[in-house]
Structure formats: C-alpha cells, structure tokens
Protein backbone atom coordinates (compact mmCIF):
# COMPACT_ATOMS: atom_id res chain seq x y z
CA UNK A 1 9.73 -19.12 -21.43
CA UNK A 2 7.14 -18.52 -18.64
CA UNK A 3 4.16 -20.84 -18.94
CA UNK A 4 0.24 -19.82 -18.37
CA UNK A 5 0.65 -20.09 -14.75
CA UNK A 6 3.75 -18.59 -13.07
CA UNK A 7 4.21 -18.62 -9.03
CA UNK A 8 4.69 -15.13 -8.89
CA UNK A 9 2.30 -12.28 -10.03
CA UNK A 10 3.60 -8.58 -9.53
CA UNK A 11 0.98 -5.98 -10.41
CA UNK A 12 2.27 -2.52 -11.28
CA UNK A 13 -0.23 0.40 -11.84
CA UNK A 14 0.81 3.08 -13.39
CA UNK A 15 -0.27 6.86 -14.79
CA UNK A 16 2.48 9.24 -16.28
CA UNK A 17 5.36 7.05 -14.44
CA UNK A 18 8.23 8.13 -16.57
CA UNK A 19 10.30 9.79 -13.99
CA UNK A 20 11.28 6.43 -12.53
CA UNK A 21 9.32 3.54 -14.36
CA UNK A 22 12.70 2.27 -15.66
CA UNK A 23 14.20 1.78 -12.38
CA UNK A 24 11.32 0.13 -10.65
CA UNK A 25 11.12 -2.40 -14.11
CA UNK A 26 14.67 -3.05 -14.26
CA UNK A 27 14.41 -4.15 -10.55
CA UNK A 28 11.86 -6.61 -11.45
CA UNK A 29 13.75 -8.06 -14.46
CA UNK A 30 16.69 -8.91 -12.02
CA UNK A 31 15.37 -10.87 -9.76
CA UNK A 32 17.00 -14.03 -8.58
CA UNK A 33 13.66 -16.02 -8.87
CA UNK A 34 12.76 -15.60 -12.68
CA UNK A 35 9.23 -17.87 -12.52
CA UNK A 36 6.94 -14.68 -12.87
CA UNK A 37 5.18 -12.16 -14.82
CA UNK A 38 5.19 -8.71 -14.68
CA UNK A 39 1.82 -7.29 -15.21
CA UNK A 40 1.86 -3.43 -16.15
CA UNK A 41 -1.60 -1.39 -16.56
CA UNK A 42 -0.75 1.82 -18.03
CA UNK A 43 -3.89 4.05 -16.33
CA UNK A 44 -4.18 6.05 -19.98
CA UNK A 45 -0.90 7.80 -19.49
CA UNK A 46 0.05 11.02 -21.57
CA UNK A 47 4.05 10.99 -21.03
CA UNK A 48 7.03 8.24 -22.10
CA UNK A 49 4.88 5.74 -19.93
CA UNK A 50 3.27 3.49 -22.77
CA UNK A 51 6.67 3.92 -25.35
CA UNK A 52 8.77 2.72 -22.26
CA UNK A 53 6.13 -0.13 -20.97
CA UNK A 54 5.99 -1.55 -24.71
CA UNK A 55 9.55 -1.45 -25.06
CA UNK A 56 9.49 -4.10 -22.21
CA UNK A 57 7.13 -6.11 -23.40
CA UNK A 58 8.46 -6.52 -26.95
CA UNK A 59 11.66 -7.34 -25.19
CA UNK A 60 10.76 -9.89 -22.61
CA UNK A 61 7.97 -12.13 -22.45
CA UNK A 62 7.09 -11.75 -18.57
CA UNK A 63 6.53 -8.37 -19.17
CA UNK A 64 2.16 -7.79 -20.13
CA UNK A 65 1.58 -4.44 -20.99
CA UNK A 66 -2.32 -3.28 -20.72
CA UNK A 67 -2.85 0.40 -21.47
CA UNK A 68 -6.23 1.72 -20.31
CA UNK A 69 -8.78 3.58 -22.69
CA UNK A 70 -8.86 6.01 -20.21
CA UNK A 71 -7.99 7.08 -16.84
CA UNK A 72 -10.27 5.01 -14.46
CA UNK A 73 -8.64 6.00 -10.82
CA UNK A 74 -6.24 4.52 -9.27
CA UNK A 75 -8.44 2.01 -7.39
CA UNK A 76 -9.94 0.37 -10.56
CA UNK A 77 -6.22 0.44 -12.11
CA UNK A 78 -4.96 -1.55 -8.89
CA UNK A 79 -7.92 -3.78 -9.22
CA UNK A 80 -7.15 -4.82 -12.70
CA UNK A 81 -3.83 -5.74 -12.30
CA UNK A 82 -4.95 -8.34 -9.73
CA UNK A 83 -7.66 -9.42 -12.11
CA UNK A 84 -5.10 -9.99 -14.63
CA UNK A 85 -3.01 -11.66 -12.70
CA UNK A 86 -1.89 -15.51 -12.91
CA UNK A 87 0.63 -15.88 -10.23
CA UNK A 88 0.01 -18.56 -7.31
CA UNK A 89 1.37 -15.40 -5.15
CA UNK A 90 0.63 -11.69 -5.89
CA UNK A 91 2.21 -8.24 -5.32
CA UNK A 92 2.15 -4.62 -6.25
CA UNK A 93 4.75 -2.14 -7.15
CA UNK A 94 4.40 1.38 -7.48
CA UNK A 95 6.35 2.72 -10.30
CA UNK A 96 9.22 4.66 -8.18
CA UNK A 97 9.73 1.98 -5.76
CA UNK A 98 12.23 -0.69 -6.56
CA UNK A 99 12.98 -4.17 -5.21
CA UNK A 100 16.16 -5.56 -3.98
CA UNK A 101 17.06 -8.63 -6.14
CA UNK A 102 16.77 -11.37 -3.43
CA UNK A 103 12.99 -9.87 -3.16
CA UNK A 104 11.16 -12.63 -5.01
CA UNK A 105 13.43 -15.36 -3.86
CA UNK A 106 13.41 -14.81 0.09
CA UNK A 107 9.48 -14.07 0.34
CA UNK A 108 8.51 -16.61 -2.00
CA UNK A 109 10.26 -19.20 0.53
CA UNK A 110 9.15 -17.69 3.78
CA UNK A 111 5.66 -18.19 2.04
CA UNK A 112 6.38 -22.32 0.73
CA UNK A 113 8.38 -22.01 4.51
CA UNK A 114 5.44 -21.53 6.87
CA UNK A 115 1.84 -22.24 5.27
CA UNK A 116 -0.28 -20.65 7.78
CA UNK A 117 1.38 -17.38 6.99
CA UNK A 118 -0.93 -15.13 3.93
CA UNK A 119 1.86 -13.03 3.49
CA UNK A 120 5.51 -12.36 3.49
CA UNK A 121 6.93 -9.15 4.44
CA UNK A 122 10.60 -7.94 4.18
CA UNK A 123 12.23 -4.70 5.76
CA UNK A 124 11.56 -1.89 3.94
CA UNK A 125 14.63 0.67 3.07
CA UNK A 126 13.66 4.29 2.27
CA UNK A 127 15.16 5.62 0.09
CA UNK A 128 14.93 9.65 -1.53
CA UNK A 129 14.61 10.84 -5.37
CA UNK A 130 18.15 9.09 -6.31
CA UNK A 131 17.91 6.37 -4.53
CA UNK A 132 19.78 7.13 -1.29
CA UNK A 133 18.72 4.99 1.55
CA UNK A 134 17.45 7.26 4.61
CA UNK A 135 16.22 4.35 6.99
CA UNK A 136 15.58 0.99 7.19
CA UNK A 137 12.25 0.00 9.19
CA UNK A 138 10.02 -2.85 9.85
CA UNK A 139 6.92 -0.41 10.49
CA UNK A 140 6.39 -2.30 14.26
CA UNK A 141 4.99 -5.24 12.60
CA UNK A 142 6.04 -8.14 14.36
CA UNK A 143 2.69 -8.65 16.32
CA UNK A 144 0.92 -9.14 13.07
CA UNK A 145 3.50 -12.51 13.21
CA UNK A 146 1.46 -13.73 15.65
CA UNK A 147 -1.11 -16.58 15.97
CA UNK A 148 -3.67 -14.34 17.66
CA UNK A 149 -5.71 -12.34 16.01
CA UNK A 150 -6.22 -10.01 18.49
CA UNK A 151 -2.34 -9.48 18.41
CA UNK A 152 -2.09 -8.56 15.11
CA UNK A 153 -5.08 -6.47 14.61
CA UNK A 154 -3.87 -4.13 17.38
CA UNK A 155 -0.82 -3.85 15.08
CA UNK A 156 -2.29 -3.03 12.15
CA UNK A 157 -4.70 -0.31 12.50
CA UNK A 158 -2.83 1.54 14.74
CA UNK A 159 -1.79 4.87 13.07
CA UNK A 160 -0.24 6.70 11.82
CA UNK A 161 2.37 4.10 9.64
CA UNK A 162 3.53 3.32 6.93
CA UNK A 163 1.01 0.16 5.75
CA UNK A 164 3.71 -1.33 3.36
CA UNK A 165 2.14 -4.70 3.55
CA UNK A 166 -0.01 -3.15 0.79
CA UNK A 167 3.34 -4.09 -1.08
CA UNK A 168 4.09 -7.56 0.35
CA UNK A 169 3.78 -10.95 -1.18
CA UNK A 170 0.08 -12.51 -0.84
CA UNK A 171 -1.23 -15.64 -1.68
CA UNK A 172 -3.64 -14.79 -4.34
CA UNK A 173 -6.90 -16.81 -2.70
CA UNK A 174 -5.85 -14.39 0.01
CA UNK A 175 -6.34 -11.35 -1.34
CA UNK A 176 -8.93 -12.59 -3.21
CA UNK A 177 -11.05 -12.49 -0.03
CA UNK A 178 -10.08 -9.01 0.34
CA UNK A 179 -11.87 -5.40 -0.79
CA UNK A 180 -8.60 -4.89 -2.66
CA UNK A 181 -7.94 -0.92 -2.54
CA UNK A 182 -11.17 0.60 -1.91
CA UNK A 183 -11.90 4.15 -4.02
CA UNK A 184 -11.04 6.53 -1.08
CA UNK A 185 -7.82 7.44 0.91
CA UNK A 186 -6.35 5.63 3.58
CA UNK A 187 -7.78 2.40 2.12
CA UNK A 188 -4.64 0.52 2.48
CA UNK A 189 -5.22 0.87 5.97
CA UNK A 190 -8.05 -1.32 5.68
CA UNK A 191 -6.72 -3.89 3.60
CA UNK A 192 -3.55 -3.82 5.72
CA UNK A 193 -6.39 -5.29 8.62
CA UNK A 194 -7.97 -7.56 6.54
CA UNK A 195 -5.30 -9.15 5.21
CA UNK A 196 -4.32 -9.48 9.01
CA UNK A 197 -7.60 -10.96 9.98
CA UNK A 198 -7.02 -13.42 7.93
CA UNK A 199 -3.82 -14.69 8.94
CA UNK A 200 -0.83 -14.03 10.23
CA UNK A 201 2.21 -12.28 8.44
CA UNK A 202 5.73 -13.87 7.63
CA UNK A 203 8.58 -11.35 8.21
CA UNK A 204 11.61 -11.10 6.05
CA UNK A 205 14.30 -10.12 8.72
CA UNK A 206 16.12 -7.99 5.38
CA UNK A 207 15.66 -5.00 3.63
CA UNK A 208 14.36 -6.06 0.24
CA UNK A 209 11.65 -3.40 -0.64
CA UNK A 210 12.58 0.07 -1.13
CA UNK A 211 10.24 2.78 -1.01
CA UNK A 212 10.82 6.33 -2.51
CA UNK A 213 9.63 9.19 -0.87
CA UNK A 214 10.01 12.30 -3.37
CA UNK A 215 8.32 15.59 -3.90
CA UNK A 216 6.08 13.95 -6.81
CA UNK A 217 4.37 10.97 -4.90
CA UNK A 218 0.84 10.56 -4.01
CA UNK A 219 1.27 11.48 -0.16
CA UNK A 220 2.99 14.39 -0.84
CA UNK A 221 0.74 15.80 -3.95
CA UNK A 222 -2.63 14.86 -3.91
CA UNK A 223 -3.07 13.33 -0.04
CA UNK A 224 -3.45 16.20 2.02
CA UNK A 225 -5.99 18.00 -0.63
CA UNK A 226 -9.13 15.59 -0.23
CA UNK A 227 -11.33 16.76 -2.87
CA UNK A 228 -8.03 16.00 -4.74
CA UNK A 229 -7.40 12.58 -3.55
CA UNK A 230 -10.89 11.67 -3.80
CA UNK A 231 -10.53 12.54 -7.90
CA UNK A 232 -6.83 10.32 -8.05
CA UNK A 233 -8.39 6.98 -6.28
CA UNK A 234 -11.26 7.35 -8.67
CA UNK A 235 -11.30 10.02 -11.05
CA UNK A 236 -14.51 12.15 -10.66
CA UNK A 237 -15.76 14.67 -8.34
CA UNK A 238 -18.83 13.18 -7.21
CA UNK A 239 -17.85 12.74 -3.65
CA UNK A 240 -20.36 12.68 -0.68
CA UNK A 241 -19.32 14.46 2.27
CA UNK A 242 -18.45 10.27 3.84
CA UNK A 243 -16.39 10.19 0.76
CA UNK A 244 -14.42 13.12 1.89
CA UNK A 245 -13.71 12.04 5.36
CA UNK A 246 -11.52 8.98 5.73
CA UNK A 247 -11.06 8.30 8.83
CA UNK A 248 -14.62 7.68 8.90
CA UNK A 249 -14.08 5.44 5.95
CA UNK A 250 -11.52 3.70 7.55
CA UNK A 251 -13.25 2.80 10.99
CA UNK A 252 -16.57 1.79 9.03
CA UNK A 253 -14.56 -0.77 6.71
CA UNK A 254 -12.39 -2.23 9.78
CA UNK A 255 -15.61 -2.72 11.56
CA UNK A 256 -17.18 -4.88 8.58
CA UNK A 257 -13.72 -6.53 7.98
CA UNK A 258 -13.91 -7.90 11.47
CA UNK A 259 -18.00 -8.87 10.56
CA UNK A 260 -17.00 -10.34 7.33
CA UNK A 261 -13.61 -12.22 7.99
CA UNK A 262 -14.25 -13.38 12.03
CA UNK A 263 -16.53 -16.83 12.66
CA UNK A 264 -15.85 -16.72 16.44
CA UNK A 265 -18.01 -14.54 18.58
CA UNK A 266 -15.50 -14.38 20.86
CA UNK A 267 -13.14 -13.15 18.90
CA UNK A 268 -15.13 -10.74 17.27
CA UNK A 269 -16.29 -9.22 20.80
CA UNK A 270 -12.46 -8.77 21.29
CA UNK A 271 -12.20 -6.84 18.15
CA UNK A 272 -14.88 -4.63 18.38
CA UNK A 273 -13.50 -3.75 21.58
CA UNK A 274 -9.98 -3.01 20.55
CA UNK A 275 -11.36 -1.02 17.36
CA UNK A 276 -13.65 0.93 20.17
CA UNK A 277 -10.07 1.50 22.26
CA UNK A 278 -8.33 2.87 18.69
CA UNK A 279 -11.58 5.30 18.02
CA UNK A 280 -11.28 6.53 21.55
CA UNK A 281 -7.53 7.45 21.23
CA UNK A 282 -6.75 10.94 20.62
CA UNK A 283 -5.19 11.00 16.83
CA UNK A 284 -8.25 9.13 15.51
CA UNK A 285 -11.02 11.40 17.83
CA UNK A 286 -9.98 14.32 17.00
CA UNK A 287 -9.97 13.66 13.43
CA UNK A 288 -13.16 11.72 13.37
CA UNK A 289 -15.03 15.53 15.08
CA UNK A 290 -12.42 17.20 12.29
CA UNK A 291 -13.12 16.14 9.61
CA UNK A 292 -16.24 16.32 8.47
CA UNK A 293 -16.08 20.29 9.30
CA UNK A 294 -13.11 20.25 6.86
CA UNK A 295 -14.83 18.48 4.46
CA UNK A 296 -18.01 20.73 4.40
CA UNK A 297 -16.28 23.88 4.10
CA UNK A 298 -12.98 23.77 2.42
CA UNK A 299 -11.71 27.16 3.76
CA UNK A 300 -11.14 25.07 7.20
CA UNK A 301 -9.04 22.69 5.56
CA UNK A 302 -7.20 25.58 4.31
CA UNK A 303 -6.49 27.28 6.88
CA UNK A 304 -5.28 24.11 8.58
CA UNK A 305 -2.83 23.08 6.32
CA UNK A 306 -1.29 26.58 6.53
CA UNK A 307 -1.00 26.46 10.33
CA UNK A 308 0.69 22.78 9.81
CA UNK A 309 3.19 24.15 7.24
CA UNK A 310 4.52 26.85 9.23
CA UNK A 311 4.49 24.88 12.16
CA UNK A 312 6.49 22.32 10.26
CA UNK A 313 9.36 24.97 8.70
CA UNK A 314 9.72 26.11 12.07
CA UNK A 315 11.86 22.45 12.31
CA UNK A 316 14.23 20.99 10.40
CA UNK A 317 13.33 16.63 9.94
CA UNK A 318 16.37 14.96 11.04
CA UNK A 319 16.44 11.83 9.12
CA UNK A 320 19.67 10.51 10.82
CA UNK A 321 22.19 7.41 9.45
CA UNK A 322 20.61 4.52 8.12
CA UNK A 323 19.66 1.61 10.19
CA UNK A 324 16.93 -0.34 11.54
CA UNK A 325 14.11 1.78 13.33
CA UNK A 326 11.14 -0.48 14.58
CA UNK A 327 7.84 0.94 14.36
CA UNK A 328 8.78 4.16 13.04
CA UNK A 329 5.74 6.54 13.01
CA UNK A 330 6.60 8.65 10.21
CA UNK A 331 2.82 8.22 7.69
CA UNK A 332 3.11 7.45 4.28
C-alpha cells in the first residue's frame, strides 16, 4: 500500500513499446526499495502497449497508467510524466531499458548520503536486443562530481556521449528548475548541463542502469533523418529551419542555462568562455556551418548520410568483452 506521496517517482513514456515494455516493467516491480510509483503515459499507442500497461495497473497499485488522446510528441509525453509525478525523487525509463534491482536502493541513498548532490548516477551496462551486456561505462562523468561548476560543465557538454543522466535519479525541486526535454533533438544535452549547473552529481560506482541499443530505437530510426526527428519530439512538421539544426539549438539553450541558473558574474564569465572553447572545437564548428545547408536542402543531408554509411561498412565495430570503459565516446 503506497501512500499519496512516495520517495520515488519513475516516469516512463511510452508509444507502441510492446517489443520490450514487459522487461523494462518487470525491472521496476523488483526493486529492492518498494516505496514508489510507477507512472506510465501511454503516448496514444496502436500495438499491445495499453492491454499490457493496464494489465499492470489492475495488478499492482504503484503502477498509474495514463493513455494519451493522442500522440502529442515525445517531449510533451516526457513532460507529463513529471507533472504527474509524486515522488520526493524522480526518474525516467525508456521502455527497452531495464534497471538492475539494487537501482532504487543504492541511488536513493547516495542521494539521503550527500545532500548537496541533485542527482545520483550509477554505471550504465549496455546491453543489445536480448539483453547481452556489451560494455559497462561511466560516460567520463566524474568531473560533474565536483564542487566547481566550471568542472562539471566542461564535462557535460562535451560531445559526442552518451547523456544518460537524462535517466538518473533527481530530486524533483531539481528538475523542476529545469526545461525538462525541450521539443527538438539533442535536448538531453541541454538538460544534462542544467541539471549540472545546478549541482553536482553523485556517482554510483555499479552498473545498475542498462541501456539497450537495438535496430528499433530512436537514435538509430528517426535521429539521423531531422525532418523525422523533429515530427517524433513533437509530432508535426512545422519546423523552422532553427528547428532543424540542433546543434544550434543546443549552444543557444546552454548559453541561457548558464544566464538562467548562474548568480555569480564570475562564474558566468567562466562559462561563457568554456561554452566559446566547445563552439570553437572542430566536431561542434563544423556542424554548426553544416547544418543549416543540410537543413535547407535535404538532398545534402542525403547525400551525406550515404557517404557515412559506406564509410562505416567499410569497418567492422569491435565491441570487445565487457568491462568498465570511462568516457566512452560512442553517441547515443
């Protein structure tokens, strides 16, 4: 019996999740720490998703089912399961990721642990379409541990990674604070920075989250076709060209996150200076002239992607035994 206002909040958006919904539920439903509530919004699914999700929910009275009219994006459908949420702490699951059973338990006390911290983050195992575990990583976060805000902001929007904070436990003022996911790609980059100029991060030294990378998820299908990303974070097609470009979005959003979240002068100074330093780096230059030519005239795009896929059959990805790689640069 959970009462009105649990410690633990975990927010899982969904839209035609069937392949692995079970898995990432079940997950949940083990957990050593029980005092939570599992807060599913079905994003107007057409598959198994809403028979499965109410099958839960009839069974076990954490589980909150809320099906959407209709399809809103997946922005809005991230937003509301933080707006529904009750927890003292707060999380999000994607529906083919799953959580080790000690999850809950260990970053709920890092968070009771060390106050100052907004966040707890565990190492993060990933794992392929059945589960197999391919690596175990901690994404080069442990500057964002630090005290200094100019530490951990160098951390964070440094690219490409993996940004799996976006799945870590937050205190739920904390986020609150926050833009949430913004409607365009690469926002979690930019929450990923707020949340670290807010505070510093508590790391998990285990591998509690696992995320699947498969042929079906978002990076894979939708990411690298803008005009089709652009429709899955918010499903229309009235995008402006800005809309269509995000790293644009992404340095314009970091530079009002430092604006909005840093008092000191000082500190601010710093910032803009080491968000000048990450504009001026190659990966980010070159894509800031790129793409908004993409963007303008899709055949560009096109032909880009083509080049990048026969580059990339002309070598096999070595994925190697699993084990701990810091600061692995693989994107999401």
């Amino acid at each position: 019996m959970i009462t009105s206002r649990c410690r633990v909040s975990i927010g899982l958006p969904v839209y035609n999740g069937e392949n692995y919904l079970t898995e990432a539920v079940d997950s949940v439903l083990v957990q050593t720490f029980a005092d939570f509530e599992l807060i599913i919004c079905d994003n107007g699914s057409t598959d198994r998703t809403e028979e499965i999700c109410r099958g839960y929910a009839a069974a076990d009275p954490r589980v909150r089912y809320h099906r959407n009219p209709q399809n809103l994006g997946a922005s809005a459908n991230f937003g509301r399961t933080f707006e529904l949420a009750r927890g003292e702490y707060f999380r999000w699951l994607a529906h083919d990721d799953l959580l080790a059973p000690e999850c809950l338990e260990r970053c709920v006390a890092a968070l009771d642990q060390q106050p100052d911290a907004v966040l707890a983050q565990p190492l993060v195992g990933l794992i392929d379409a059945k589960g197999t575990v391919k690596l175990i990583s901690d994404d080069g976060l442990q500057p964002a541990a630090s005290p200094r805000v100019s530490e951990r902001f160098a951390a964070l929007v440094r690219h490409p990674r993996y940004c799996w904070e976006v799945f870590a436990l937050v205190r739920r003022d904390i986020m609150a604070k926050t833009g949430l996911l913004a409607p365009f790609s690469c926002s979690d980059v930019v929450l990923c920075i707020e949340l670290g100029l807010l505070g510093r991060f508590a790391l998990v030294p285990e591998p509690l989250f696992l995320n699947r990378d498969h042929p079906d998820r978002f990076s894979h299908a939708v990411l690298i076709d803008r005009a089709a990303s652009w429709r899955w974070w918010n499903n229309n097609d009235r995008a402006r060209l800005l809309d269509l470009c995000p790293t644009w979005q992404v340095q314009l959003h970091s530079l009002r996150a430092i604006r909005k979240h840093v008092t000191s002068r000082t500190e601010r100074r710093g910032l803009y200076l080491g968000l000048l330093r990450h504009v001026l780096t190659w990966h980010t230059l070159s894509r800031l002239v790129i793409e908004p030519l993409t963007a303008a005239d899709p055949r560009i795009q096109t032909l880009g992607r083509r080049v990048k896929g026969w580059l990339r059959g002309r070598k096999t990805p070595e994925f190697g035994p699993p084990g701990i790689r810091p600061g692995s640069e693989v994107p999401k």
